[in-house]
Protein backbone atom coordinates (compact mmCIF):
# COMPACT_ATOMS: atom_id res chain seq x y z
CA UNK A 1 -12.97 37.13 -3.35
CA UNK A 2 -9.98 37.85 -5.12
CA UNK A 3 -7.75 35.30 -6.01
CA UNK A 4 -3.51 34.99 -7.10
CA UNK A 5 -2.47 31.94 -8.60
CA UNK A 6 1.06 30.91 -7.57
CA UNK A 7 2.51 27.81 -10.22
CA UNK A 8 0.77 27.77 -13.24
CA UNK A 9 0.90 24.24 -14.26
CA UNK A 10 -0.88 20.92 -15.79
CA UNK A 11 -3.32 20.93 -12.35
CA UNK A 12 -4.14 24.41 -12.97
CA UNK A 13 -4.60 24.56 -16.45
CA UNK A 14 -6.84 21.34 -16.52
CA UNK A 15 -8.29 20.95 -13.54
CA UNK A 16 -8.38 24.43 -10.94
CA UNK A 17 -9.40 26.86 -14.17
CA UNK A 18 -11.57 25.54 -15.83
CA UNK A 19 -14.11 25.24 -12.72
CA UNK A 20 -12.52 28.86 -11.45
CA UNK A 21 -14.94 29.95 -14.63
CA UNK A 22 -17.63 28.01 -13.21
CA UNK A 23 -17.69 29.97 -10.03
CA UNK A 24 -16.92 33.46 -10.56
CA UNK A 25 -20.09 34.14 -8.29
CA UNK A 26 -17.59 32.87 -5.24
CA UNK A 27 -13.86 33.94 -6.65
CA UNK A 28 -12.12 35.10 -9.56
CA UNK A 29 -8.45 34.79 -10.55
CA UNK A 30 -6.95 38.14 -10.95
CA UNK A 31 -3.16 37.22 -11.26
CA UNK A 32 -0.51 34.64 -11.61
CA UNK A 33 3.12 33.80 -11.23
CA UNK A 34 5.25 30.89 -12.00
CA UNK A 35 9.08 30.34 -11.88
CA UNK A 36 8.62 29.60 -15.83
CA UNK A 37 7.68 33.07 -16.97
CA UNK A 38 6.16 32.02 -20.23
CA UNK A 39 4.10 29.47 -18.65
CA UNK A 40 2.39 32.07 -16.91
CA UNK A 41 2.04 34.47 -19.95
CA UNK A 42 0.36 31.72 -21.56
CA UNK A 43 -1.63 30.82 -18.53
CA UNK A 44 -3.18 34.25 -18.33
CA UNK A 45 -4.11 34.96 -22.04
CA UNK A 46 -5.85 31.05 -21.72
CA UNK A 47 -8.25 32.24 -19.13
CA UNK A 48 -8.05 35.93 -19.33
CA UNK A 49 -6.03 36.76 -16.00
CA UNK A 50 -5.29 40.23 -16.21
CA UNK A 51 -2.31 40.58 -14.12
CA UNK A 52 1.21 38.22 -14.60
CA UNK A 53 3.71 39.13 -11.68
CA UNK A 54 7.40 37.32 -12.43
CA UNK A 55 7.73 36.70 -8.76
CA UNK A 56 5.84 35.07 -6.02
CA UNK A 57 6.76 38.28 -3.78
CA UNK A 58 4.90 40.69 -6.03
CA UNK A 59 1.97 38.55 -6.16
CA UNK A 60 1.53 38.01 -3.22
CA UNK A 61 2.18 42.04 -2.20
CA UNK A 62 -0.83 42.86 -4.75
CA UNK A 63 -3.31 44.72 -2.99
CA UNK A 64 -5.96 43.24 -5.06
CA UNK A 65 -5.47 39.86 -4.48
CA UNK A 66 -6.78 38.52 -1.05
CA UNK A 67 -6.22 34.72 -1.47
CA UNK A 68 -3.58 32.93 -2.40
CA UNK A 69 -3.84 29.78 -4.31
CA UNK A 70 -0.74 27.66 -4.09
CA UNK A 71 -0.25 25.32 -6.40
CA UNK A 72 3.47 24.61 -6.72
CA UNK A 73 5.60 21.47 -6.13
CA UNK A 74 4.77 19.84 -3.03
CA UNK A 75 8.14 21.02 -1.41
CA UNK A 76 7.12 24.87 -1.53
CA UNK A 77 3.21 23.97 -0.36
CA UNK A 78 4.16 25.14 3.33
CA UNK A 79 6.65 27.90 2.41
CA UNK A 80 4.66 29.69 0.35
CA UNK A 81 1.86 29.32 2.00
CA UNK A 82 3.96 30.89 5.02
CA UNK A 83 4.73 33.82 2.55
CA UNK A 84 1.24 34.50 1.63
CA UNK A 85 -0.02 34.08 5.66
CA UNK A 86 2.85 36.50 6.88
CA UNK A 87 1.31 38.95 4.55
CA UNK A 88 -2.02 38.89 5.80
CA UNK A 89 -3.75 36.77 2.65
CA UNK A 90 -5.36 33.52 2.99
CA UNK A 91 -3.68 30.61 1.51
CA UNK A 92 -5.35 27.24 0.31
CA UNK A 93 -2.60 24.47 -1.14
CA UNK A 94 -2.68 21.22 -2.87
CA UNK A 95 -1.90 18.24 -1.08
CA UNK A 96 0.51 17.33 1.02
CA UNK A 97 0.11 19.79 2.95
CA UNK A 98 3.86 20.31 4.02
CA UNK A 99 6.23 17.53 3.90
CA UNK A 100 7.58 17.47 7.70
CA UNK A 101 5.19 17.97 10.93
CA UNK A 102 6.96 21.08 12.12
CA UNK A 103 6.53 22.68 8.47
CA UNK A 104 2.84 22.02 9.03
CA UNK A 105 2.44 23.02 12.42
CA UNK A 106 4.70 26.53 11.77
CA UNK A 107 1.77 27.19 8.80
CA UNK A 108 -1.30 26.81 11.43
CA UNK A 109 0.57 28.58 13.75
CA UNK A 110 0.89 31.39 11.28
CA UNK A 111 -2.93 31.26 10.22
CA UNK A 112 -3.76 31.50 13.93
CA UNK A 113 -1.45 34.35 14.44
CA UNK A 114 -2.92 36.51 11.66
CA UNK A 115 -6.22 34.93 12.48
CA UNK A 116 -6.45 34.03 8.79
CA UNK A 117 -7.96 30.74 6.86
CA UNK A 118 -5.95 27.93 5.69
CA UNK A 119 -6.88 25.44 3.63
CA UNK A 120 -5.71 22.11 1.63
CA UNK A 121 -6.54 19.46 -1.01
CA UNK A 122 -7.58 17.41 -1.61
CA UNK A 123 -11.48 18.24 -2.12
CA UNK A 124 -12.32 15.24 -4.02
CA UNK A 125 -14.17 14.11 -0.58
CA UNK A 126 -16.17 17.19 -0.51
CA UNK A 127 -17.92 15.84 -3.75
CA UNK A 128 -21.64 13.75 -4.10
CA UNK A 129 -19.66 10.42 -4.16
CA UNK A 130 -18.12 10.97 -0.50
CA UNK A 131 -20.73 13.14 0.87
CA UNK A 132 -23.51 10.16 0.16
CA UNK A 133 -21.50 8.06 1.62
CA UNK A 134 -21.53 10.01 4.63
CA UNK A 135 -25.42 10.50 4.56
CA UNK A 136 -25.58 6.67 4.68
CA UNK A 137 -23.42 6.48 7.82
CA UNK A 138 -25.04 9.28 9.74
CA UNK A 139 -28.62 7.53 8.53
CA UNK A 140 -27.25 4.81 10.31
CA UNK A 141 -27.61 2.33 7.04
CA UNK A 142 -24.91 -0.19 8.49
CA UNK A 143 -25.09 0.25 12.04
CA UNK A 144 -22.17 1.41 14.29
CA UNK A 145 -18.89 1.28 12.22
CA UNK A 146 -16.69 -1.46 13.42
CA UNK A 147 -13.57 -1.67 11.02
CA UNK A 148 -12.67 -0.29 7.54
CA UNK A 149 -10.07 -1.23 4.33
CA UNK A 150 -8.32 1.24 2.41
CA UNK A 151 -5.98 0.04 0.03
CA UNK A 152 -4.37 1.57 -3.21
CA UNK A 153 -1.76 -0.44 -5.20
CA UNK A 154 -0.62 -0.06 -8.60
CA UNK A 155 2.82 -0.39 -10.47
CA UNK A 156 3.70 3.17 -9.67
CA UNK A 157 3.82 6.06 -12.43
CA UNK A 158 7.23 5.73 -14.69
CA UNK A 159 5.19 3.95 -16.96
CA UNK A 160 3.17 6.97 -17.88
CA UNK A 161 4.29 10.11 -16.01
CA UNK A 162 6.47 12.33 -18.22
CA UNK A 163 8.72 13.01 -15.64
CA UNK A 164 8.28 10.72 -13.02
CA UNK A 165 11.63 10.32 -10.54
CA UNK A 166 9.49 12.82 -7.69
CA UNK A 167 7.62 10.20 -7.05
CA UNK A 168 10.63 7.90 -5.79
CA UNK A 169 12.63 10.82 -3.79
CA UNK A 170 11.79 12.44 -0.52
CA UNK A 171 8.48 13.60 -0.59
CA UNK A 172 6.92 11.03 -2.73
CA UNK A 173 5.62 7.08 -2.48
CA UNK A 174 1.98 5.98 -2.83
CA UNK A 175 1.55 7.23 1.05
CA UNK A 176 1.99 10.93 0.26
CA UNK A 177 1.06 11.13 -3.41
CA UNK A 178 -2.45 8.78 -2.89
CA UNK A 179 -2.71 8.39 1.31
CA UNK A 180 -4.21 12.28 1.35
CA UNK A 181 -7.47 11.29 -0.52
CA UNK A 182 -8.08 8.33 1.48
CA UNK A 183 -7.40 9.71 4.72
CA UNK A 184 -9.53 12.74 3.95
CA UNK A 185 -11.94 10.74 3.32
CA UNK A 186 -12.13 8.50 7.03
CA UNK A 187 -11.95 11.76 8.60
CA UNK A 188 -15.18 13.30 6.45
CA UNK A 189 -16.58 9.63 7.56
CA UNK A 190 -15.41 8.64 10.52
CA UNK A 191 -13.66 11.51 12.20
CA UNK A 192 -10.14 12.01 13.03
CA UNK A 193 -7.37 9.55 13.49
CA UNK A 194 -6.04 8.17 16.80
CA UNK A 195 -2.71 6.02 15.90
CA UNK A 196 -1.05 4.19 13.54
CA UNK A 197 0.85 1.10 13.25
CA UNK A 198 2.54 0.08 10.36
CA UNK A 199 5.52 -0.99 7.41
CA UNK A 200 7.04 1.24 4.97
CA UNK A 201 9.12 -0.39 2.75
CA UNK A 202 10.57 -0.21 -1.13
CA UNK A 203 10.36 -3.49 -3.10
CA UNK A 204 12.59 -2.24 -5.56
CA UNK A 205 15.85 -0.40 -5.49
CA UNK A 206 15.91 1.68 -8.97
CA UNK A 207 13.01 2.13 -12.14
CA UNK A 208 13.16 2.59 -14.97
CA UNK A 209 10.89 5.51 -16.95
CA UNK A 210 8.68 3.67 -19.90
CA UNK A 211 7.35 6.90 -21.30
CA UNK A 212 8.81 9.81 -23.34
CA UNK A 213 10.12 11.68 -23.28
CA UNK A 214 12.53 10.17 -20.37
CA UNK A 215 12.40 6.63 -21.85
CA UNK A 216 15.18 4.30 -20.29
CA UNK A 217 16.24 6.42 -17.69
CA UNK A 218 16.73 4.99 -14.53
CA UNK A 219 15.70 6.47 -11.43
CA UNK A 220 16.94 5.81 -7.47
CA UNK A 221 14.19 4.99 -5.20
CA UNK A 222 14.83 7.19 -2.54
CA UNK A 223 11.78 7.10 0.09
CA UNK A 224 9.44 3.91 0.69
CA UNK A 225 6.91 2.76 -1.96
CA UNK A 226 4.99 -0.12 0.06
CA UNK A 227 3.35 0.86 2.78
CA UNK A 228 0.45 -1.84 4.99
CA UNK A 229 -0.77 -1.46 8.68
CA UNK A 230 -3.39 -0.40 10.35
CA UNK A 231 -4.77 2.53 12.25
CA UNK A 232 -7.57 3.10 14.84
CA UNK A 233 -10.06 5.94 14.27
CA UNK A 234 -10.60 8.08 17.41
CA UNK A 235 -14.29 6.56 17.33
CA UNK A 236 -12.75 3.51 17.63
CA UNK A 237 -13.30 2.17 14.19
CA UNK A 238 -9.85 -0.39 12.92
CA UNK A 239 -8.36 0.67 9.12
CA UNK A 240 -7.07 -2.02 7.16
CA UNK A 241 -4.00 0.23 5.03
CA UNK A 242 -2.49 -0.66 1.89
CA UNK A 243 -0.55 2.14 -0.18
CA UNK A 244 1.77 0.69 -2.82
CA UNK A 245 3.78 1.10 -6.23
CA UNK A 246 4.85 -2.23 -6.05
CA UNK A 247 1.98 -4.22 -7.60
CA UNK A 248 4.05 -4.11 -11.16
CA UNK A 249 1.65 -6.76 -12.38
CA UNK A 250 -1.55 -5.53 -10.76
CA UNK A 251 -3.49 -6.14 -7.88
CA UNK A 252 -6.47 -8.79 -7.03
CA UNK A 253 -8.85 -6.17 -5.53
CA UNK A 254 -10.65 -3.42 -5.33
CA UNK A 255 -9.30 0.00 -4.32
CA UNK A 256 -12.55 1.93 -3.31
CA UNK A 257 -12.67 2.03 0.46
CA UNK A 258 -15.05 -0.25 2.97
CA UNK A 259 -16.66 0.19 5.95
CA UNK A 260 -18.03 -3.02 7.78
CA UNK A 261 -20.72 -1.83 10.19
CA UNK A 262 -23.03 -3.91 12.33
CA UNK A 263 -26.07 -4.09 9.94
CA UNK A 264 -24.33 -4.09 6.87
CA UNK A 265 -21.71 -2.80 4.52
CA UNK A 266 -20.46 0.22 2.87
CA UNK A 267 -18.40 0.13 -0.49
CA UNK A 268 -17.11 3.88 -1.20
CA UNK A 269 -16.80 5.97 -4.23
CA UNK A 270 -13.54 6.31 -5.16
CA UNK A 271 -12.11 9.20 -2.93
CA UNK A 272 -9.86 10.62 -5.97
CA UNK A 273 -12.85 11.77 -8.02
CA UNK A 274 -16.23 13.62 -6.97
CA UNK A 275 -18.95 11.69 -8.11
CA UNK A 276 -19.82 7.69 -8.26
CA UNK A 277 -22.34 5.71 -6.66
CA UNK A 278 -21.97 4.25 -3.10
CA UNK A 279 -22.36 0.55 -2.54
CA UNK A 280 -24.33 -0.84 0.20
CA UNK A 281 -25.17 -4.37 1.41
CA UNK A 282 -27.48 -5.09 4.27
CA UNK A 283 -28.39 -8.62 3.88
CA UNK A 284 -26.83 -11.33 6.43
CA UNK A 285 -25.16 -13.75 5.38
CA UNK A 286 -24.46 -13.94 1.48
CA UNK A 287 -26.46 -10.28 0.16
CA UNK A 288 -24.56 -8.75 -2.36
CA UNK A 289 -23.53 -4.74 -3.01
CA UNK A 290 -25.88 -2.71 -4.57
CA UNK A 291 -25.46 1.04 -6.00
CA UNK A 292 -27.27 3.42 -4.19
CA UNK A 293 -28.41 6.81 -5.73
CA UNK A 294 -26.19 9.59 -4.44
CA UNK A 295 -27.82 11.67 -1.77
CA UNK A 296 -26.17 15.07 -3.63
CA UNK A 297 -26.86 16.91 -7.36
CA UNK A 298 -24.25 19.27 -6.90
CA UNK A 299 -21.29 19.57 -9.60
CA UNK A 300 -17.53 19.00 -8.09
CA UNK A 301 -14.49 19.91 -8.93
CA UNK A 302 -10.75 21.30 -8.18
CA UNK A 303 -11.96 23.79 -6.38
CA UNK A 304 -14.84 23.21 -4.53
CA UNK A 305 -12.71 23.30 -1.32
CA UNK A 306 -11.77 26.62 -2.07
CA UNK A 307 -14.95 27.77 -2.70
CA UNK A 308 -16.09 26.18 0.63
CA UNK A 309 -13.30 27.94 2.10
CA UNK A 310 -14.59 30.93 0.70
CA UNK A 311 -17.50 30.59 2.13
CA UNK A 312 -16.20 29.79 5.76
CA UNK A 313 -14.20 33.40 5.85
CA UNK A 314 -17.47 34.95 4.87
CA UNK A 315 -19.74 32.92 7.50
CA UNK A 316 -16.97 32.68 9.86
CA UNK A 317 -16.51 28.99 10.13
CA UNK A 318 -14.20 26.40 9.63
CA UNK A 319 -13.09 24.83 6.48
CA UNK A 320 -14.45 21.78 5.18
CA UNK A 321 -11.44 21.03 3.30
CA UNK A 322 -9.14 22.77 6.09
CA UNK A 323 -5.23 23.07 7.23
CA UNK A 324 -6.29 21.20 10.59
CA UNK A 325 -7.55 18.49 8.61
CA UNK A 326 -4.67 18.34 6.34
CA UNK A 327 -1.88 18.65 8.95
CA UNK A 328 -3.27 15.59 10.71
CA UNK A 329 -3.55 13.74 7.70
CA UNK A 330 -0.32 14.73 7.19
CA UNK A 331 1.07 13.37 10.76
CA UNK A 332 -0.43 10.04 9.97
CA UNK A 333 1.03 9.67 6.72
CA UNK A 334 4.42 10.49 8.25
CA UNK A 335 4.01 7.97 11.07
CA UNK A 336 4.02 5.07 9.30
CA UNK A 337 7.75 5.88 8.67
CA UNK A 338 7.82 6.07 12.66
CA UNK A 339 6.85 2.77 13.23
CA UNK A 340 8.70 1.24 11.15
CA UNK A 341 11.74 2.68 12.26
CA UNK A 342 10.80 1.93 16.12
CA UNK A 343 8.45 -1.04 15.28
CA UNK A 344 5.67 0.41 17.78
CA UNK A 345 2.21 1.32 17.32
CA UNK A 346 2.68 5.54 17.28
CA UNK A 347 0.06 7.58 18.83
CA UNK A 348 -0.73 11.24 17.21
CA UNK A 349 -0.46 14.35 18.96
CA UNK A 350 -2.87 16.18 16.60
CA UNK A 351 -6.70 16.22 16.31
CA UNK A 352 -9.22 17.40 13.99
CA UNK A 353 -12.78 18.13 13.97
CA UNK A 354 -15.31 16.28 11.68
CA UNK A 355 -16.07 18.84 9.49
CA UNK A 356 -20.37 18.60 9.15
CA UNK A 357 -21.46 17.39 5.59
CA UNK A 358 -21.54 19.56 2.57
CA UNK A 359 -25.19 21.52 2.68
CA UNK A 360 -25.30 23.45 -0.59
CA UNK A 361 -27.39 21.49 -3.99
CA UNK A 362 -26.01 23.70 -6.41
């Protein structure tokens, strides 16, 4: 399928691009657009994309090109995707998938309308690490699932990121920068999510950027950067949650998920790359973790979900990597501010399916 690139980036350049040329058999890029017109130009003459429209509008009106690939700053994930749904293209998005619930839910309702495909990052779970670890689980290596950890901490990104104050304003924090790799993965493992009950707080009022080329600017912190609770899977399964940016001197811990299961346990790869090696311990009492050979052979990358998307329009299917997924993902994220401002456990009003396990080797 045909295929217009809307923000022409760092994530496209290094990441979406480079394994566009690996599967030209599923989709090929055939214009872009960005708001920085030379950033395009140089985009397209990189990778040979023959067309560079100046505005999303005329991309997205291009006869030729049948889905969109939205890659822009988190705040124009839903609206453009709205743009490109209204106009009877298919739209896939990085993650989040929208920054409010009614954003999301106005973009599904759109997809339904035009009964087109929508689809969202991240497809990191959709890789051999992820999908072995779901071959172990459905192989029944640790028993029934009884309770999980995920936790991510860190000292947050002004020490690195060029430009790092989005990640302290509306929008940002660990939960909705790191939270939609973790919590795609317990849905490709577990299934979908039932409630949520939790803290979202900020340890620290300001921060200051360490990198250039921003060095010594201080930055508000504008939206919560600690979040910890816990949420029940609809199977029934307890998360331990940790999402923070307020380790500044590290964290004693690991920050690959685990699943405790009745005959054993289950250390996951990390859920923010494809590959690794799953961990797996089924000796009682004191047995230790050891790798297990992943299940897959199959290369990953930024991508693959829209190449399984792909796929789903032409077998008429759903999504592996799809909006429903990401909108509930999206509505958990979002409720751990809602318990924290009520202090009650918050039941969701969305669902998702389980999407089945990836079935292709090459």
């Amino acid at each position: 399928m045909k295929v217009g690139l809307v923000g022409c980036g760092d994530i496209a350049r290094k990441a979406y691009l480079p394994f566009a040329k690996e599967k030209q058999s599923t989709f090929e890029v055939v214009a872009c657009c960005d708001v920085r017109q030379e950033v395009a130009v140089a985009l397209a003459a990189e990778f040979d994309i023959p067309k560079v429209h100046e505005r999303i509008e005329e991309l997205i009106a291009d006869p030729e090109v049948e889905v969109v690939l939205n890659l822009t700053h988190p705040a124009a994930h839903a609206p453009v995707n709205l743009q490109a749904l209204r106009a009877g293209k298919h739209a896939y998005c990085e993650k989040p998938f929208a920054l409010t619930r009614e954003e999301g839910e106005e973009v599904l309702a759109a997809a339904r309308e035009k009964n087109l495909q929508v689809g969202c990052a991240p497809d990191t779970v959709l890789g051999v690490g992820i999908q072995s670890c779901r071959k172990l689980l459905e192989d029944g290596a640790i028993g029934k699932p009884l309770f999980a950890k995920i936790h991510m901490g860190g000292a947050g990104h002004e020490h690195w990121h060029p430009n790092p104050a989005f990640y302290y304003q509306q929008g940002g924090g660990p939960m909705l920068d790191m939270g939609p790799y973790y919590l795609s993965a317990l849905v490709q493992l577990l299934g979908p999510i039932q409630s949520v009950e939790g803290r979202a707080v900020s340890g620290f009022e300001t921060r200051t950027i360490g990198s250039e080329p921003l060095k010594g600017t201080v930055i508000p912190v504008q939206t919560p950067t600690h979040y910890v609770g816990s949420m029940q899977m609809a199977c029934g399964v307890i998360v331990q949650v940790l999402f923070s940016f307020d380790l500044k001197f590290g964290a004693d811990g690991s920050n690959l998920p685990e699943i405790y299961g009745t005959e054993g346990t289950l250390r996951c790869t990390d859920p923010n790359g494809f590959k690794g090696e799953p961990m797996l311990n089924q000796v009682y009492p004191r047995g230790e973790l050891k790798p297990q050979a992943p299940a897959f052979s199959y290369e990953g990358g930024r991508g693959l979900g829209l190449v399984d998307m792909i796929q789903a329009i032409q077998e008429n299917r759903a999504p592996r990597a799809s909006g429903e997924i990401a909108h509930h993902i999206l509505e958990a994220m979002l409720a751990f501010h809602d318990s924290e401002a009520t202090g009650k456990r918050i039941a969701l009003k969305s669902t998702c399916a389980q999407p089945p396990m990836m079935d292709f080797t090459s």
